[in-house]
Protein backbone atom coordinates (compact mmCIF):
# COMPACT_ATOMS: atom_id res chain seq x y z
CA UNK A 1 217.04 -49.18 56.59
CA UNK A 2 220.49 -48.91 54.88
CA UNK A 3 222.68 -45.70 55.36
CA UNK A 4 222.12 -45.46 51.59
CA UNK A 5 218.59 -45.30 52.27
CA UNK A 6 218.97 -43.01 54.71
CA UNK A 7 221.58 -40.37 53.02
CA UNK A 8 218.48 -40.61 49.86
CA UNK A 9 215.71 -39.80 52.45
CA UNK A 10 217.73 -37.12 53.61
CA UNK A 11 219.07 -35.62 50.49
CA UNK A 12 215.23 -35.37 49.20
CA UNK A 13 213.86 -33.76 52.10
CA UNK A 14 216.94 -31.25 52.16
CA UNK A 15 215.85 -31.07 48.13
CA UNK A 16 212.33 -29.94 49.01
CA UNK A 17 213.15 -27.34 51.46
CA UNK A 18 215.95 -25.68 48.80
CA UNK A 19 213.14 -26.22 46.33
CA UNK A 20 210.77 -24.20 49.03
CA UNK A 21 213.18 -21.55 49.71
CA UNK A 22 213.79 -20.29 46.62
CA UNK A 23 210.48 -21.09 44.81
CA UNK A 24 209.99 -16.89 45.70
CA UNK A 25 213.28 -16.29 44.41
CA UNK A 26 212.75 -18.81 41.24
CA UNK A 27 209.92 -16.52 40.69
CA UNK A 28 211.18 -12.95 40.97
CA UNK A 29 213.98 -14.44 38.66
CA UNK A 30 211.29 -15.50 36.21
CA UNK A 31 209.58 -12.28 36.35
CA UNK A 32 212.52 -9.80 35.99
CA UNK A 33 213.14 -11.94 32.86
CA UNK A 34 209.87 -10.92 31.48
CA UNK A 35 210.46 -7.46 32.51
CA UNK A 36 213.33 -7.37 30.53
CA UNK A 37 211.97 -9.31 27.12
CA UNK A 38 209.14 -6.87 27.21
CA UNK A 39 210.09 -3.29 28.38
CA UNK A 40 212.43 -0.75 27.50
CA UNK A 41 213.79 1.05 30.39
CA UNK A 42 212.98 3.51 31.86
CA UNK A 43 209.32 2.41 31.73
CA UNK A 44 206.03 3.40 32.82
CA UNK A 45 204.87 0.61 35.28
CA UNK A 46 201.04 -0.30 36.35
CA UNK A 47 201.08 -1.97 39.92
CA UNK A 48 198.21 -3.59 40.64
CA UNK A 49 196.69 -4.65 44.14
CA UNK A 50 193.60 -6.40 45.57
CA UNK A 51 193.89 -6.04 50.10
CA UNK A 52 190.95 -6.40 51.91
CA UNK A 53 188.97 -3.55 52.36
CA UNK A 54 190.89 -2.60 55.95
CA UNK A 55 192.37 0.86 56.06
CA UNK A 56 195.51 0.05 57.45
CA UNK A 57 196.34 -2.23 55.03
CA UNK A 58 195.43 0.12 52.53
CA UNK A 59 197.28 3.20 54.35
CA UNK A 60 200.34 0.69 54.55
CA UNK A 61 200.71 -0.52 51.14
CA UNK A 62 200.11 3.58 49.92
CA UNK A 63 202.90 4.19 52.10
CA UNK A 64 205.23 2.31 50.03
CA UNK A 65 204.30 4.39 46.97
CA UNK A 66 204.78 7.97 49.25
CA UNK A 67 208.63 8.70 47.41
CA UNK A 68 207.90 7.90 43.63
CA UNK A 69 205.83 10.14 41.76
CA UNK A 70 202.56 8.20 40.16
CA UNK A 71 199.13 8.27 39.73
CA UNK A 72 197.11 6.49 41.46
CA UNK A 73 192.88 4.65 41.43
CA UNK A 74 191.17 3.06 43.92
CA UNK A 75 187.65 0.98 43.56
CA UNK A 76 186.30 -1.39 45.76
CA UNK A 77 184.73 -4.85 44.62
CA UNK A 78 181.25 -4.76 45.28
CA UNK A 79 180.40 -6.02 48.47
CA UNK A 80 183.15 -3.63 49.68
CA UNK A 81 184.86 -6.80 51.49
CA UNK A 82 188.09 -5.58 49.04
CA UNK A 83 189.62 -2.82 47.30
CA UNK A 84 191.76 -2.33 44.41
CA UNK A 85 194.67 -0.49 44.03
CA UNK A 86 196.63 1.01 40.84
CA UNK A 87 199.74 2.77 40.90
CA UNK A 88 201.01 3.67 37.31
CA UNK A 89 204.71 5.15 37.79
CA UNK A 90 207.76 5.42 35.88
CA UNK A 91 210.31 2.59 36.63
CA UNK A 92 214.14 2.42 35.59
CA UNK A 93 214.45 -1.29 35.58
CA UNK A 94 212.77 -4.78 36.45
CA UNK A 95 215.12 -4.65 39.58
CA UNK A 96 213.40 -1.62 40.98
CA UNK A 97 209.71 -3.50 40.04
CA UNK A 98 210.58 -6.32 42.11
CA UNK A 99 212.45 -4.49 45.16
CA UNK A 100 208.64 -2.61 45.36
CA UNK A 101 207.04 -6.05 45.09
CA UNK A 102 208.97 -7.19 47.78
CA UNK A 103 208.72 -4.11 49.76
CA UNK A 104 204.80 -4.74 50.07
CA UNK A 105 204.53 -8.84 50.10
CA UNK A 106 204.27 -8.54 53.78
CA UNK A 107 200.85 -7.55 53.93
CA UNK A 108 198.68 -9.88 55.01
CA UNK A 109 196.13 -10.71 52.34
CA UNK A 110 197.37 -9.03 49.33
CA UNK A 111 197.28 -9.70 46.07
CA UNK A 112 199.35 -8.52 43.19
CA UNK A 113 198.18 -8.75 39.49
């Protein structure tokens, strides 16, 4: 194989990692976009959850709601294997949104609608 070769083989590996790496990014990008283009701020905001039905998970991902005022409903799915989660809160811009959707992407099986 030719250096050529080589430096291409590289260069499109190193492409699919960048690519990788900031698919999250490219998304929260995309989204506060949409936030924009469709809300006037400040905003009320529906977050929506699905965790499995484990009460630390659920505890943990309430926790992150604790310091904004909202209202909040929680069903499970029928089997009880999951539960949903809605907080509806007033927002002051799509930054804020995503910092909270960050805040709570940690949790191991959750969902966000």
């Amino acid at each position: 194989m030719n250096t050529n070769q080589n430096n291409n083989i590289n260069e499109s590996g190193e492409n699919q990692k960048k690519l990788s790496l900031t698919s999250k990014e490219a998304f929260y990008q995309r989204l506060k976009e949409e936030l924009d283009k469709n809300h006037e701020w400040p905003t009320t905001y529906v977050f929506k959850f699905i965790v499995p039905n484990d009460e630390e998970k659920i505890k943990e991902l309430k926790k992150h709601f604790e310091n904004l005022e909202h209202q909040f409903k929680q069903n499970f799915s029928r089997n009880g294997k999951y539960a949903s989660l809605t907080f509806i809160t007033q927002m002051e811009n799509a930054e804020q949104i995503i910092r909270k959707y960050k805040e709570v992407e940690h949790i191991e099986g959750l969902i966000a609608l």
